[in-house]
PDB file of N, CA and C in Angstrom:
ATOM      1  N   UNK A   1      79.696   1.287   3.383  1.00  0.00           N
ATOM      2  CA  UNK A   1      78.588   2.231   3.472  1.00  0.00           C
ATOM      3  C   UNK A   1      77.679   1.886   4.655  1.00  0.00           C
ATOM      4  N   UNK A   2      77.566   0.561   4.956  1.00  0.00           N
ATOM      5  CA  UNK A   2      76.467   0.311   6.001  1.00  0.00           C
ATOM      6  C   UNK A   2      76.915   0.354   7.368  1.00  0.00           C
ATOM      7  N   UNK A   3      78.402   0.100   7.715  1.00  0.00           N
ATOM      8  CA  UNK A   3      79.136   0.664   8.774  1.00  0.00           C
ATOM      9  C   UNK A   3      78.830   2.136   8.806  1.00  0.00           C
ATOM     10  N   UNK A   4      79.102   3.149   7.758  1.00  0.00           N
ATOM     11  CA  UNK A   4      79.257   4.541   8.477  1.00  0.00           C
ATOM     12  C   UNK A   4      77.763   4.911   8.346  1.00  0.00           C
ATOM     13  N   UNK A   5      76.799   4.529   8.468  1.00  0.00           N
ATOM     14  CA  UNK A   5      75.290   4.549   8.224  1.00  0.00           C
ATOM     15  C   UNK A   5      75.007   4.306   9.764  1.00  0.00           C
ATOM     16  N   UNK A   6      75.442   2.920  10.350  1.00  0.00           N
ATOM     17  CA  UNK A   6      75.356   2.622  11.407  1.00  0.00           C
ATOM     18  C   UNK A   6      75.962   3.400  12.404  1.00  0.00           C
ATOM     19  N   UNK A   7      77.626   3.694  12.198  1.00  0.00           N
ATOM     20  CA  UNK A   7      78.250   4.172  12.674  1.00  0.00           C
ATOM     21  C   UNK A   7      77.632   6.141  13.378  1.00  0.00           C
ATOM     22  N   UNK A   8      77.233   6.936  12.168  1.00  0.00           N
ATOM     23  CA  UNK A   8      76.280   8.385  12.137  1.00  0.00           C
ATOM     24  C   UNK A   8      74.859   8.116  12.877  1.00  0.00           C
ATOM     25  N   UNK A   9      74.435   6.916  12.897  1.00  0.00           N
ATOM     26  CA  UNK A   9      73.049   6.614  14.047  1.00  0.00           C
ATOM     27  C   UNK A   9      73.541   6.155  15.374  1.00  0.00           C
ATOM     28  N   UNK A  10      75.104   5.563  15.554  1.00  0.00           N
ATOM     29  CA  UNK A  10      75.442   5.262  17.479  1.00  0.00           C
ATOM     30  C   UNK A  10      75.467   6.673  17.544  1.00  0.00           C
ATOM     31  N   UNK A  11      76.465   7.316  16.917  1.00  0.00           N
ATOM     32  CA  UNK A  11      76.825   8.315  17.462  1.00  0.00           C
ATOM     33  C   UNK A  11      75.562   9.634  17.822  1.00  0.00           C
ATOM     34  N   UNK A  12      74.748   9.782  16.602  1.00  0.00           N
ATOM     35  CA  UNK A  12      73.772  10.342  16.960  1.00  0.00           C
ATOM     36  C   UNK A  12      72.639  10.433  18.150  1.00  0.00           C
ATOM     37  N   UNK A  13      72.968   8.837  18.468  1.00  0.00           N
ATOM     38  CA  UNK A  13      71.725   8.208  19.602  1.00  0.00           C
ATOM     39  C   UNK A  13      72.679   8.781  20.696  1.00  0.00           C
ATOM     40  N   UNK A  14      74.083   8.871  21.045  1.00  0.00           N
ATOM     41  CA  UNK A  14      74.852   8.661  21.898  1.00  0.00           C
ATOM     42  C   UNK A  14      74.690  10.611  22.559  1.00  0.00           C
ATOM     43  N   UNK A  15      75.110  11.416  21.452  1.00  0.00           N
ATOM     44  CA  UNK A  15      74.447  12.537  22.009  1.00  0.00           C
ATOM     45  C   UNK A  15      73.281  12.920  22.073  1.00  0.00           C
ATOM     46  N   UNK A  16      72.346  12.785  21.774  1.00  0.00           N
ATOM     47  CA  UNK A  16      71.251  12.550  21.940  1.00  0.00           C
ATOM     48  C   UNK A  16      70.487  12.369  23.433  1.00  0.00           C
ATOM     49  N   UNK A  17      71.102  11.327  23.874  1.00  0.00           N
ATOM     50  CA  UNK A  17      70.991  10.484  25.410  1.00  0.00           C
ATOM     51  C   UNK A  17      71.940  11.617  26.240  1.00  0.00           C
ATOM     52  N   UNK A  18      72.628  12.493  25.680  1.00  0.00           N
ATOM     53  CA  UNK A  18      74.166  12.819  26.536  1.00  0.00           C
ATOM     54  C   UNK A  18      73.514  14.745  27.017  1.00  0.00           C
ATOM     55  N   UNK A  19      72.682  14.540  26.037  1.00  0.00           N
ATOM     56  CA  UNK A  19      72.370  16.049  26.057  1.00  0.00           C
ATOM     57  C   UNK A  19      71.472  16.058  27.368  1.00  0.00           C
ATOM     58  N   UNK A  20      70.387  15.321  27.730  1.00  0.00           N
ATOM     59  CA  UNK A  20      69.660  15.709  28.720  1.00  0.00           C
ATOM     60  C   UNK A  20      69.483  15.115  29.654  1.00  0.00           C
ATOM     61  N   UNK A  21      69.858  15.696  30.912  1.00  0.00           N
ATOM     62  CA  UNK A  21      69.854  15.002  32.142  1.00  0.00           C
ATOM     63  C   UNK A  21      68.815  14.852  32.899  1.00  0.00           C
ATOM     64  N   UNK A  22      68.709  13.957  33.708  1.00  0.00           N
ATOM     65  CA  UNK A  22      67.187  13.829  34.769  1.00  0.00           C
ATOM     66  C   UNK A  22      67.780  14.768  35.539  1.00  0.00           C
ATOM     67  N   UNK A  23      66.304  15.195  35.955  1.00  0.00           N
ATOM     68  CA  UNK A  23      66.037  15.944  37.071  1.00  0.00           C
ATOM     69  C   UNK A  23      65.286  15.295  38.377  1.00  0.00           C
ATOM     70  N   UNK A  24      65.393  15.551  39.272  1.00  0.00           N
ATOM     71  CA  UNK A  24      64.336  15.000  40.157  1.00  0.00           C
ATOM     72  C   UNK A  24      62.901  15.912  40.352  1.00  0.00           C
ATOM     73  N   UNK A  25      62.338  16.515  39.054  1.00  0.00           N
ATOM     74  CA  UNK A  25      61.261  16.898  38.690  1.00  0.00           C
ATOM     75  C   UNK A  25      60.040  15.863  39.305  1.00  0.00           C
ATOM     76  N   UNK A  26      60.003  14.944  39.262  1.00  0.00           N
ATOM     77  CA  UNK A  26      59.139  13.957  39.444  1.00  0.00           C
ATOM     78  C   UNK A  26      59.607  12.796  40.906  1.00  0.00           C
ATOM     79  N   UNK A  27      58.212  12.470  41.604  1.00  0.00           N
ATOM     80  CA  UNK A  27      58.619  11.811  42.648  1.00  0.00           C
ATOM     81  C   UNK A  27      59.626  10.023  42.081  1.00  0.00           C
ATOM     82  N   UNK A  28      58.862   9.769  40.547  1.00  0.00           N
ATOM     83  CA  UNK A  28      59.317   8.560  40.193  1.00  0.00           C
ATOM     84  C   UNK A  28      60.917   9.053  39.750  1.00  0.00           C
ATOM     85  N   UNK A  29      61.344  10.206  39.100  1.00  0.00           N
ATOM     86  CA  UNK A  29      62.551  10.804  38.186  1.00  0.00           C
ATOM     87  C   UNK A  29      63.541  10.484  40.117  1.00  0.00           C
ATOM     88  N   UNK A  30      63.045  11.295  40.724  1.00  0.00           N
ATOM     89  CA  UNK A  30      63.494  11.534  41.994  1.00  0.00           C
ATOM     90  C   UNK A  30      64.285   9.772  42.852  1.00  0.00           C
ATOM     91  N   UNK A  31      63.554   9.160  42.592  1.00  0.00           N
ATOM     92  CA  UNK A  31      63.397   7.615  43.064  1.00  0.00           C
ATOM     93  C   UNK A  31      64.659   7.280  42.052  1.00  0.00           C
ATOM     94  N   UNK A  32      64.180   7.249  40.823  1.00  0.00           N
ATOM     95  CA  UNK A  32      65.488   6.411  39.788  1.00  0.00           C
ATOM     96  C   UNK A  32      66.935   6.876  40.521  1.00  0.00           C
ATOM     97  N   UNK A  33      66.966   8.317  40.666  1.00  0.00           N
ATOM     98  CA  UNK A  33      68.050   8.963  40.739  1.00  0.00           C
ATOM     99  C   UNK A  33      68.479   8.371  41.871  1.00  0.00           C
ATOM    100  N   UNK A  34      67.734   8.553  43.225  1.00  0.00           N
ATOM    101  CA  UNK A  34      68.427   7.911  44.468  1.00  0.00           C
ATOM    102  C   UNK A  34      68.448   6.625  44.210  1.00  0.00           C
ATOM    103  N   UNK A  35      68.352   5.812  43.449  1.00  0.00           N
ATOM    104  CA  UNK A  35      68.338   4.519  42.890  1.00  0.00           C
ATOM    105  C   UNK A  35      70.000   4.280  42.278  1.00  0.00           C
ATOM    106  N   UNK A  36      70.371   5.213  41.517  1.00  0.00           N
ATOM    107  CA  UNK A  36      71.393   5.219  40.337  1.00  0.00           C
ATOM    108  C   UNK A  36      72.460   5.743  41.436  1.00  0.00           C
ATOM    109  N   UNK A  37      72.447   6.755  42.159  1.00  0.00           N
ATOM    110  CA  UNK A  37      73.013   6.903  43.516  1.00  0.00           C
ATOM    111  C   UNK A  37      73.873   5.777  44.337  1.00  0.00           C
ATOM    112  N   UNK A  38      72.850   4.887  44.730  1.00  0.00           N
ATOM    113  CA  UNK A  38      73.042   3.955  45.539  1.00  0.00           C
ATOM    114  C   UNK A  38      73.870   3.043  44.902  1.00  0.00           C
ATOM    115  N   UNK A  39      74.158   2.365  43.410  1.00  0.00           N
ATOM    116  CA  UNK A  39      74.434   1.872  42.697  1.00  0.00           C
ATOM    117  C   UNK A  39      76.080   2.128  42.761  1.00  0.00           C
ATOM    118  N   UNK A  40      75.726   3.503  42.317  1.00  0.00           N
ATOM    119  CA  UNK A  40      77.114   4.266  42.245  1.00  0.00           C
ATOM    120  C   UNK A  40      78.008   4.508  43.186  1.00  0.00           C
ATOM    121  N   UNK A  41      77.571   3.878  44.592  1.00  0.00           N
ATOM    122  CA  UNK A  41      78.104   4.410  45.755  1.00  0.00           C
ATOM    123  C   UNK A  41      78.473   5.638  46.259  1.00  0.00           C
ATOM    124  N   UNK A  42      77.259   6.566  45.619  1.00  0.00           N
ATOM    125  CA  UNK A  42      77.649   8.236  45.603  1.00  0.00           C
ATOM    126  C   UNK A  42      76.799   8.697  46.997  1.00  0.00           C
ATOM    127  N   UNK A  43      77.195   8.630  48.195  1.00  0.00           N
ATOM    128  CA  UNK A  43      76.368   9.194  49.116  1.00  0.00           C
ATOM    129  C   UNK A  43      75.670  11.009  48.770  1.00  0.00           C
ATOM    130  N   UNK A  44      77.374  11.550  48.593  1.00  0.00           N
ATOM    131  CA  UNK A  44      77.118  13.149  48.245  1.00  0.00           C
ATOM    132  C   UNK A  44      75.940  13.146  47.503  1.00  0.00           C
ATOM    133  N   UNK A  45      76.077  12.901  46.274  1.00  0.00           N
ATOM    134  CA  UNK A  45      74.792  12.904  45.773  1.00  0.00           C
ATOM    135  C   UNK A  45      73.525  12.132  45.836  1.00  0.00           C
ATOM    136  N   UNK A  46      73.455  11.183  46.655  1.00  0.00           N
ATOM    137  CA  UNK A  46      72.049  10.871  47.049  1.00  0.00           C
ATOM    138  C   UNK A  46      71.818  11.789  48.227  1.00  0.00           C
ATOM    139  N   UNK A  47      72.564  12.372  49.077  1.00  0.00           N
ATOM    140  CA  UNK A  47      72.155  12.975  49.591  1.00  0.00           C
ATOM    141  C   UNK A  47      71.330  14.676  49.071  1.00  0.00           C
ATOM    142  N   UNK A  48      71.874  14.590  48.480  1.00  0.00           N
ATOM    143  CA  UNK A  48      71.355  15.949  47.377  1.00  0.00           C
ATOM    144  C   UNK A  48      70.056  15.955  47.219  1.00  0.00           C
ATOM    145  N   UNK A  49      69.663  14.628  47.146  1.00  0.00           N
ATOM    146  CA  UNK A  49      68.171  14.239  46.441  1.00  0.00           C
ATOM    147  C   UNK A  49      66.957  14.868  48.142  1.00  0.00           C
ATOM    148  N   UNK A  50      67.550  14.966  49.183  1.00  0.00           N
ATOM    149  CA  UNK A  50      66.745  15.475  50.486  1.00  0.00           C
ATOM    150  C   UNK A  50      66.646  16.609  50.948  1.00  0.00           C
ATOM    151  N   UNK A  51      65.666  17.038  51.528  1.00  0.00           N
ATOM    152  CA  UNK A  51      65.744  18.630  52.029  1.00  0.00           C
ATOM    153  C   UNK A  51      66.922  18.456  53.078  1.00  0.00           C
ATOM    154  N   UNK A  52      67.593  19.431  53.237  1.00  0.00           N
ATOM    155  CA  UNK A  52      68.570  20.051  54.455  1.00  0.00           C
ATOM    156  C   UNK A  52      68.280  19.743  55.780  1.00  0.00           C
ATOM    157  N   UNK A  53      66.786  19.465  55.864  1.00  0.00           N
ATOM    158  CA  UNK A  53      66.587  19.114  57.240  1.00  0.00           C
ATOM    159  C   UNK A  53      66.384  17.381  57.334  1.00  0.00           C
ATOM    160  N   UNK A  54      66.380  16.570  56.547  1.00  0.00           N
ATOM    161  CA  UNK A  54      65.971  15.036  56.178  1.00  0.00           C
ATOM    162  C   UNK A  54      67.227  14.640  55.531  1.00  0.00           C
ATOM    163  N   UNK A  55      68.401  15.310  55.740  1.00  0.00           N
ATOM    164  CA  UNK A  55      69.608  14.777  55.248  1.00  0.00           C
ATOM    165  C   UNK A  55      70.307  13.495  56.015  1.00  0.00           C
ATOM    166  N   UNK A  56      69.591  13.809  57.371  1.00  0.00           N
ATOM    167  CA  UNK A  56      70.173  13.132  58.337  1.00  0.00           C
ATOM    168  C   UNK A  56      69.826  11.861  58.100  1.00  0.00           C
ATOM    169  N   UNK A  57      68.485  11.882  57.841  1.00  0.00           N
ATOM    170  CA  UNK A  57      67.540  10.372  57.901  1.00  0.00           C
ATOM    171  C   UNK A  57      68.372   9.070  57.314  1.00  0.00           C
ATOM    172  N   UNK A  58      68.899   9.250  56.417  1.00  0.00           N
ATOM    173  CA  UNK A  58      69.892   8.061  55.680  1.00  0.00           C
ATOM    174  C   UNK A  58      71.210   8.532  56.183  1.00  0.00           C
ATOM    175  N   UNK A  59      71.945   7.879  56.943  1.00  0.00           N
ATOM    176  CA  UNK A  59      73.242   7.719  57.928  1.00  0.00           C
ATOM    177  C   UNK A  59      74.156   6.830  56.392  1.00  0.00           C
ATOM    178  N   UNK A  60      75.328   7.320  56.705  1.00  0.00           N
ATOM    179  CA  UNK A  60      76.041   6.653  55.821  1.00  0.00           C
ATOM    180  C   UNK A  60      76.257   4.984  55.754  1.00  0.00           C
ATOM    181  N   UNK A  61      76.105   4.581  57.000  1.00  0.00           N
ATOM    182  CA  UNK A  61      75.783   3.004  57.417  1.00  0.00           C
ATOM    183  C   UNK A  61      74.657   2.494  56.549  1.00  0.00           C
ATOM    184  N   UNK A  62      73.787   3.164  56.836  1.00  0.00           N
ATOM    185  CA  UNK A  62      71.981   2.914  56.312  1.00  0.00           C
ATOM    186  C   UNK A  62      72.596   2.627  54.841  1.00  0.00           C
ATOM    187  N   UNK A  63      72.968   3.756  53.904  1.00  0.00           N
ATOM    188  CA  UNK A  63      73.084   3.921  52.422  1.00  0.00           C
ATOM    189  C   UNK A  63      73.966   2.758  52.456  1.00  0.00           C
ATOM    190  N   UNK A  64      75.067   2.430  52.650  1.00  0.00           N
ATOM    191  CA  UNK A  64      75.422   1.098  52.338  1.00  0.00           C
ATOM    192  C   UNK A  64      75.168   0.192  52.420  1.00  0.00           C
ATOM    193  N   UNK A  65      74.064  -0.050  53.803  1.00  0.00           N
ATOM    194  CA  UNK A  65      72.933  -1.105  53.774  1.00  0.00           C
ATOM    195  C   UNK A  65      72.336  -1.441  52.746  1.00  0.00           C
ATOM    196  N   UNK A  66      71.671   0.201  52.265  1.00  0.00           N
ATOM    197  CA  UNK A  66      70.571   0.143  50.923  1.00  0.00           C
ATOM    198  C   UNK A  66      71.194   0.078  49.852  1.00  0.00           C
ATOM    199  N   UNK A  67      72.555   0.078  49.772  1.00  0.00           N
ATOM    200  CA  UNK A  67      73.092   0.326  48.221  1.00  0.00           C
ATOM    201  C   UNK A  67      73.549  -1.697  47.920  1.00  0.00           C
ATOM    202  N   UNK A  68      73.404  -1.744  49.113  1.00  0.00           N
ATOM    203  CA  UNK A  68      73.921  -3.743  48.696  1.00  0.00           C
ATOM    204  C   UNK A  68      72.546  -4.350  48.853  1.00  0.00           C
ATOM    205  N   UNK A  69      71.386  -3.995  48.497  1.00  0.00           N
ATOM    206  CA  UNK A  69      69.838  -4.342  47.965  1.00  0.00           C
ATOM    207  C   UNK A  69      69.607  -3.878  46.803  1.00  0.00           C
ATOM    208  N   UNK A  70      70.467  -3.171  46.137  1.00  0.00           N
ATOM    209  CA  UNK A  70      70.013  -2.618  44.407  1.00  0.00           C
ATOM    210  C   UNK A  70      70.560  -4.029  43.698  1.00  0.00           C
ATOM    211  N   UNK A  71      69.658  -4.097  42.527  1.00  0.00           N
ATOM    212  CA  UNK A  71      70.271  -4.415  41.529  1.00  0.00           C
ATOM    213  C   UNK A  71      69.817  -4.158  39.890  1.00  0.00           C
ATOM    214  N   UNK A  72      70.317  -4.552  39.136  1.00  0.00           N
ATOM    215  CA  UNK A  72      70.264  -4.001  37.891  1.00  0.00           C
ATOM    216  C   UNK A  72      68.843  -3.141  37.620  1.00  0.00           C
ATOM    217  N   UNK A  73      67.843  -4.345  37.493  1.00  0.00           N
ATOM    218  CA  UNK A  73      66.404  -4.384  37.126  1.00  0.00           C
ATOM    219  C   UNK A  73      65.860  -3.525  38.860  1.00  0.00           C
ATOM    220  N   UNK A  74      64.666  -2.693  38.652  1.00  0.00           N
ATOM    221  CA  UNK A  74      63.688  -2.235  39.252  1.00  0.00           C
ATOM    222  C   UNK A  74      62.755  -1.897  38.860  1.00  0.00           C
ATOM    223  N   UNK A  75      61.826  -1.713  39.830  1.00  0.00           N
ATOM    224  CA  UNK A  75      59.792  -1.836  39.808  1.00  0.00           C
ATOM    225  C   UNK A  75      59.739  -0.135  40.266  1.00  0.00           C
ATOM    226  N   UNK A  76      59.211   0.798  39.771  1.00  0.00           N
ATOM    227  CA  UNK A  76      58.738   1.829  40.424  1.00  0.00           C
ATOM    228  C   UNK A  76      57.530   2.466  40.599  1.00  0.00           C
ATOM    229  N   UNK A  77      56.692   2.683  41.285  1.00  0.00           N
ATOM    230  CA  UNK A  77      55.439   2.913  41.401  1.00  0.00           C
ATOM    231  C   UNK A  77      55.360   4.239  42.121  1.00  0.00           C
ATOM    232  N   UNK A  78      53.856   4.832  41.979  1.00  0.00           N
ATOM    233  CA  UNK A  78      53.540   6.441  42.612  1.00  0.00           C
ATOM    234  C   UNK A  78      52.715   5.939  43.503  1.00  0.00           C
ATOM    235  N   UNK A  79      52.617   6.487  44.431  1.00  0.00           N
ATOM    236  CA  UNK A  79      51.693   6.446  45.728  1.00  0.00           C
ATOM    237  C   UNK A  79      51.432   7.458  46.517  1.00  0.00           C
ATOM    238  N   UNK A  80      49.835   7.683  46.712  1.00  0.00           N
ATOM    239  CA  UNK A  80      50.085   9.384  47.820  1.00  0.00           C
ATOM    240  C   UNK A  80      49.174   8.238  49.007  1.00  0.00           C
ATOM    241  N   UNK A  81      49.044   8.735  49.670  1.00  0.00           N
ATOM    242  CA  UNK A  81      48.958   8.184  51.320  1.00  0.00           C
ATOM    243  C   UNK A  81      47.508   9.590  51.881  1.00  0.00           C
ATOM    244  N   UNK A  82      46.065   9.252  52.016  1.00  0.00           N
ATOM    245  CA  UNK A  82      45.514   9.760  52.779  1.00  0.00           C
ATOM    246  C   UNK A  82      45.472   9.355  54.013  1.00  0.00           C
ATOM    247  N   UNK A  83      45.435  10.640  54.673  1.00  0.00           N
ATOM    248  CA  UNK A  83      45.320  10.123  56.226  1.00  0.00           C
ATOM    249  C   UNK A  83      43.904  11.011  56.662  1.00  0.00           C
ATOM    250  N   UNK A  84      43.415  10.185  57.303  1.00  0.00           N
ATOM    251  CA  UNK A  84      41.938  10.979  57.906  1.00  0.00           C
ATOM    252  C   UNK A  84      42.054  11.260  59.163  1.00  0.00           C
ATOM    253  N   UNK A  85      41.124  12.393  59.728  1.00  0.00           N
ATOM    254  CA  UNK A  85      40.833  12.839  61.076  1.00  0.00           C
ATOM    255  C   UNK A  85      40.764  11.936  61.888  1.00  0.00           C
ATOM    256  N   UNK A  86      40.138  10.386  61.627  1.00  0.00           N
ATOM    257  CA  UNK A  86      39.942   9.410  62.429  1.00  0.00           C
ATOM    258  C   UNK A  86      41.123   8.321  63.117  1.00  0.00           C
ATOM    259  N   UNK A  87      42.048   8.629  62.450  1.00  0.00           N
ATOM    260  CA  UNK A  87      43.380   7.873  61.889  1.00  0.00           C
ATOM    261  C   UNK A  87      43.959   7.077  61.001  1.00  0.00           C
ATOM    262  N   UNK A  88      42.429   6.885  60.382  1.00  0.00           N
ATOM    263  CA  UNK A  88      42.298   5.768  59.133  1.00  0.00           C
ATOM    264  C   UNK A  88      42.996   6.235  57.981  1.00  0.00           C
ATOM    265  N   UNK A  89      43.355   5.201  57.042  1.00  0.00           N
ATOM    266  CA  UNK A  89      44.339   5.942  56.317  1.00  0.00           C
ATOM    267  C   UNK A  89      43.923   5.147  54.860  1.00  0.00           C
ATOM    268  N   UNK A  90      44.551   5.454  53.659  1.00  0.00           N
ATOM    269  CA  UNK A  90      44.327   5.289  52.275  1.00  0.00           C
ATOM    270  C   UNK A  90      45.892   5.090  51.707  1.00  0.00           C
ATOM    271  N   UNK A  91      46.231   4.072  51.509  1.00  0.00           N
ATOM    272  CA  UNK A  91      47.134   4.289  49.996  1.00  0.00           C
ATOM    273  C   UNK A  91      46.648   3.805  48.823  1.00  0.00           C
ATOM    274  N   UNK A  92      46.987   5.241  47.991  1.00  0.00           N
ATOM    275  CA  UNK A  92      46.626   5.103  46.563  1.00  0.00           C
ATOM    276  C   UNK A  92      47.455   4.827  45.728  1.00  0.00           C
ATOM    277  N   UNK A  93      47.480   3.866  44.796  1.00  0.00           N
ATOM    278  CA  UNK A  93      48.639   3.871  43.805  1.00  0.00           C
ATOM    279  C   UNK A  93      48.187   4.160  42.236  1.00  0.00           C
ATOM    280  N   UNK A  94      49.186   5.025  41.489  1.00  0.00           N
ATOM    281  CA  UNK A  94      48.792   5.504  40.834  1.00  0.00           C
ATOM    282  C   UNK A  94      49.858   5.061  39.229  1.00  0.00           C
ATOM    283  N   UNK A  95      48.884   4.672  37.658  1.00  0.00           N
ATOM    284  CA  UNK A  95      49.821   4.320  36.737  1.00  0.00           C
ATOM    285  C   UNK A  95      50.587   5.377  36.660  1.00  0.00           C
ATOM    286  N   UNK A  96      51.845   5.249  36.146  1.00  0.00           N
ATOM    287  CA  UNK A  96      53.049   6.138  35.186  1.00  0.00           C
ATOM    288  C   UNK A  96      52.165   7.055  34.496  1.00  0.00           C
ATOM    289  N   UNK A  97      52.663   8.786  34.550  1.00  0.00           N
ATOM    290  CA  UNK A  97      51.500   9.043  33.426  1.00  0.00           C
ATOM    291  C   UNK A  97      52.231   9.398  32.067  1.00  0.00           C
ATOM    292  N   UNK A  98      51.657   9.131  30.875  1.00  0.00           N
ATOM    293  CA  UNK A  98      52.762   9.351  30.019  1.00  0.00           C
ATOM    294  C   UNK A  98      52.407  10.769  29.845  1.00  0.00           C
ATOM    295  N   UNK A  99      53.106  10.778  28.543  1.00  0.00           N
ATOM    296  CA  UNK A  99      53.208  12.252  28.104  1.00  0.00           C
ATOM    297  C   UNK A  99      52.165  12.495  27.551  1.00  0.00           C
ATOM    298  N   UNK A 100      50.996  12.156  26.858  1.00  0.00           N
ATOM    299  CA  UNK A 100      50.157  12.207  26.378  1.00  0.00           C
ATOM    300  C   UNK A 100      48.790  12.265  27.311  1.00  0.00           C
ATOM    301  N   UNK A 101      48.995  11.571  28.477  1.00  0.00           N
ATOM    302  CA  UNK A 101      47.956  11.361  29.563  1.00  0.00           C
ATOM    303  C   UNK A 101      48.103  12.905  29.897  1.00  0.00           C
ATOM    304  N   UNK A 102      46.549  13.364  30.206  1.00  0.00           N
ATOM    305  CA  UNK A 102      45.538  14.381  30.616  1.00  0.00           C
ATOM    306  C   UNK A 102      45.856  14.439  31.657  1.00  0.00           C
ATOM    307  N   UNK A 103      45.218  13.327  32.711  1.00  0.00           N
ATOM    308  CA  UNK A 103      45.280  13.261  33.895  1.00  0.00           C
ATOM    309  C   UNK A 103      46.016  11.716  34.193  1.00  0.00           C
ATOM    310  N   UNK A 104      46.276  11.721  35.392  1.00  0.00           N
ATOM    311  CA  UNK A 104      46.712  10.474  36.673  1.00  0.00           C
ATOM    312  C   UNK A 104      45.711   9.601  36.470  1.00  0.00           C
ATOM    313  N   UNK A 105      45.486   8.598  36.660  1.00  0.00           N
ATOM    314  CA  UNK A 105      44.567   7.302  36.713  1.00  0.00           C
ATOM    315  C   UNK A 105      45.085   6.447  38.058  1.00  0.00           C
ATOM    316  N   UNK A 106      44.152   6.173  38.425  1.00  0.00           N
ATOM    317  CA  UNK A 106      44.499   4.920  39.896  1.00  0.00           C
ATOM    318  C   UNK A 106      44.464   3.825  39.168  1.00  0.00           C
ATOM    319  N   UNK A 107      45.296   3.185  39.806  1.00  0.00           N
ATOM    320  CA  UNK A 107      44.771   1.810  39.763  1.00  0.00           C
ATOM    321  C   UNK A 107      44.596   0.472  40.662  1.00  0.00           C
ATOM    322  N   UNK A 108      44.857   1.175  41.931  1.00  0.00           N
ATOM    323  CA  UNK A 108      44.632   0.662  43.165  1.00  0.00           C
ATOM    324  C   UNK A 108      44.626   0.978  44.627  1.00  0.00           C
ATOM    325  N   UNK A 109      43.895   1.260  45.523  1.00  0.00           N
ATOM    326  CA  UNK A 109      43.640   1.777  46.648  1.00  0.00           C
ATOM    327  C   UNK A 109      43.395   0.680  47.648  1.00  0.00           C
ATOM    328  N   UNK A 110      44.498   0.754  48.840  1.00  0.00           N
ATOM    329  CA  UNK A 110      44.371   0.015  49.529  1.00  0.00           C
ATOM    330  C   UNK A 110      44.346   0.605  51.306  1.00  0.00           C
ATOM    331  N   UNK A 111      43.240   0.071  52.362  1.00  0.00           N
ATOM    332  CA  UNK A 111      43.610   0.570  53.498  1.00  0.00           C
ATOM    333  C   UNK A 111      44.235  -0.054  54.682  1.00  0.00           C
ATOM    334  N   UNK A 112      45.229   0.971  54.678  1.00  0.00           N
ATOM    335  CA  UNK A 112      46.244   0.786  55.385  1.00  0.00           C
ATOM    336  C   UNK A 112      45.997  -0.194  57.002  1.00  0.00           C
ATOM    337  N   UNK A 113      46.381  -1.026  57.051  1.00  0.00           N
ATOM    338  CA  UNK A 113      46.347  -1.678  57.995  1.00  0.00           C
ATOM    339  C   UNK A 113      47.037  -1.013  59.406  1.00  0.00           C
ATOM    340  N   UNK A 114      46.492  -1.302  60.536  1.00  0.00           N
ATOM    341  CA  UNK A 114      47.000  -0.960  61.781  1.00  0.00           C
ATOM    342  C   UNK A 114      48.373  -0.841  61.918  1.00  0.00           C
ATOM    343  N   UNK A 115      48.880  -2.001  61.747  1.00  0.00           N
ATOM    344  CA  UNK A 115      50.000  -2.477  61.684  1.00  0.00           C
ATOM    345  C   UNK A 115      51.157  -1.610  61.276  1.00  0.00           C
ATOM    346  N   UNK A 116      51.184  -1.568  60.306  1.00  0.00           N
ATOM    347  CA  UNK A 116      51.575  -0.860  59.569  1.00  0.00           C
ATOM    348  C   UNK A 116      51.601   0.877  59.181  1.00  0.00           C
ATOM    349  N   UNK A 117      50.614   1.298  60.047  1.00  0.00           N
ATOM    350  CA  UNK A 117      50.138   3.061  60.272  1.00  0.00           C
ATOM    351  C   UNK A 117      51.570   3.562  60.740  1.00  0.00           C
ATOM    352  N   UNK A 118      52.377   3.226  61.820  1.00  0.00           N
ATOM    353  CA  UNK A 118      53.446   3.484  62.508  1.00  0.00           C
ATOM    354  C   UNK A 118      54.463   4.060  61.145  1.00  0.00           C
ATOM    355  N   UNK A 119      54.676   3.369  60.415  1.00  0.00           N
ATOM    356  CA  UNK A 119      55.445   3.463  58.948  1.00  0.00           C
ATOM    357  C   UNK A 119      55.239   4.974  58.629  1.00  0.00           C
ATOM    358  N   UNK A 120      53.948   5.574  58.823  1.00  0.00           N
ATOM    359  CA  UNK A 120      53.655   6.761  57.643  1.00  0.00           C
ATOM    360  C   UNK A 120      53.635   7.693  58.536  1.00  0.00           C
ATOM    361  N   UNK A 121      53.556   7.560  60.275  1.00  0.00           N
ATOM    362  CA  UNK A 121      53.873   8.480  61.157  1.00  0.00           C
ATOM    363  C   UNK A 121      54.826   9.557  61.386  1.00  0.00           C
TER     364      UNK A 121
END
């Protein structure tokens, strides 16, 4: 009895998980995916994840570069990037929001160093 008890909850969990797929709805959903991509050694479809005109940007060389830097475990974070009239610039980083969260919350703002401006150009 406690096998087919167990057995009616894998299986249940198993479609369950099977029924709904990510989308790249979200910049973080978007990230996992070209993440799971790279893993998979699926260029076609990481390429999917870019507009038509930014397809180019990752060369098939590059993606195999980036696909032998994955590994199991990853960190993902949101960030929008102000840039001012002056040239000065803002990155904001922002928590996960759950499903229940109203709004976005920061939780850290940092300015962008000189150095480093070239990056977001």
């Amino acid at each position: 009895m406690k096998k087919l008890i167990i057995s009616i909850m894998l299986a249940l969990l198993l479609v369950g998980c099977t029924e709904e797929t990510m989308e790249p709805d979200t910049p973080m959903n978007a990230a996992w995916l070209m993440k799971l991509n790279l893993g998979a050694q699926d260029y076609e479809e990481f390429q999917s994840l870019f507009y038509e005109e930014a397809k180019e940007n990752v060369s098939k060389e590059t993606f195999q570069q980036y696909s032998s830097l994955t590994t199991s475990n990853s960190n993902y974070k949101n960030y929008e990037l102000i840039t001012f009239e002056n040239g000065e610039m803002l990155l904001v980083e922002f928590a996960p929001k759950l499903e229940d969260d109203e709004h976005h919350k920061i939780v850290n703002v940092k300015q962008v160093p000189e150095e480093f401006k070239t990056l977001f150009k």
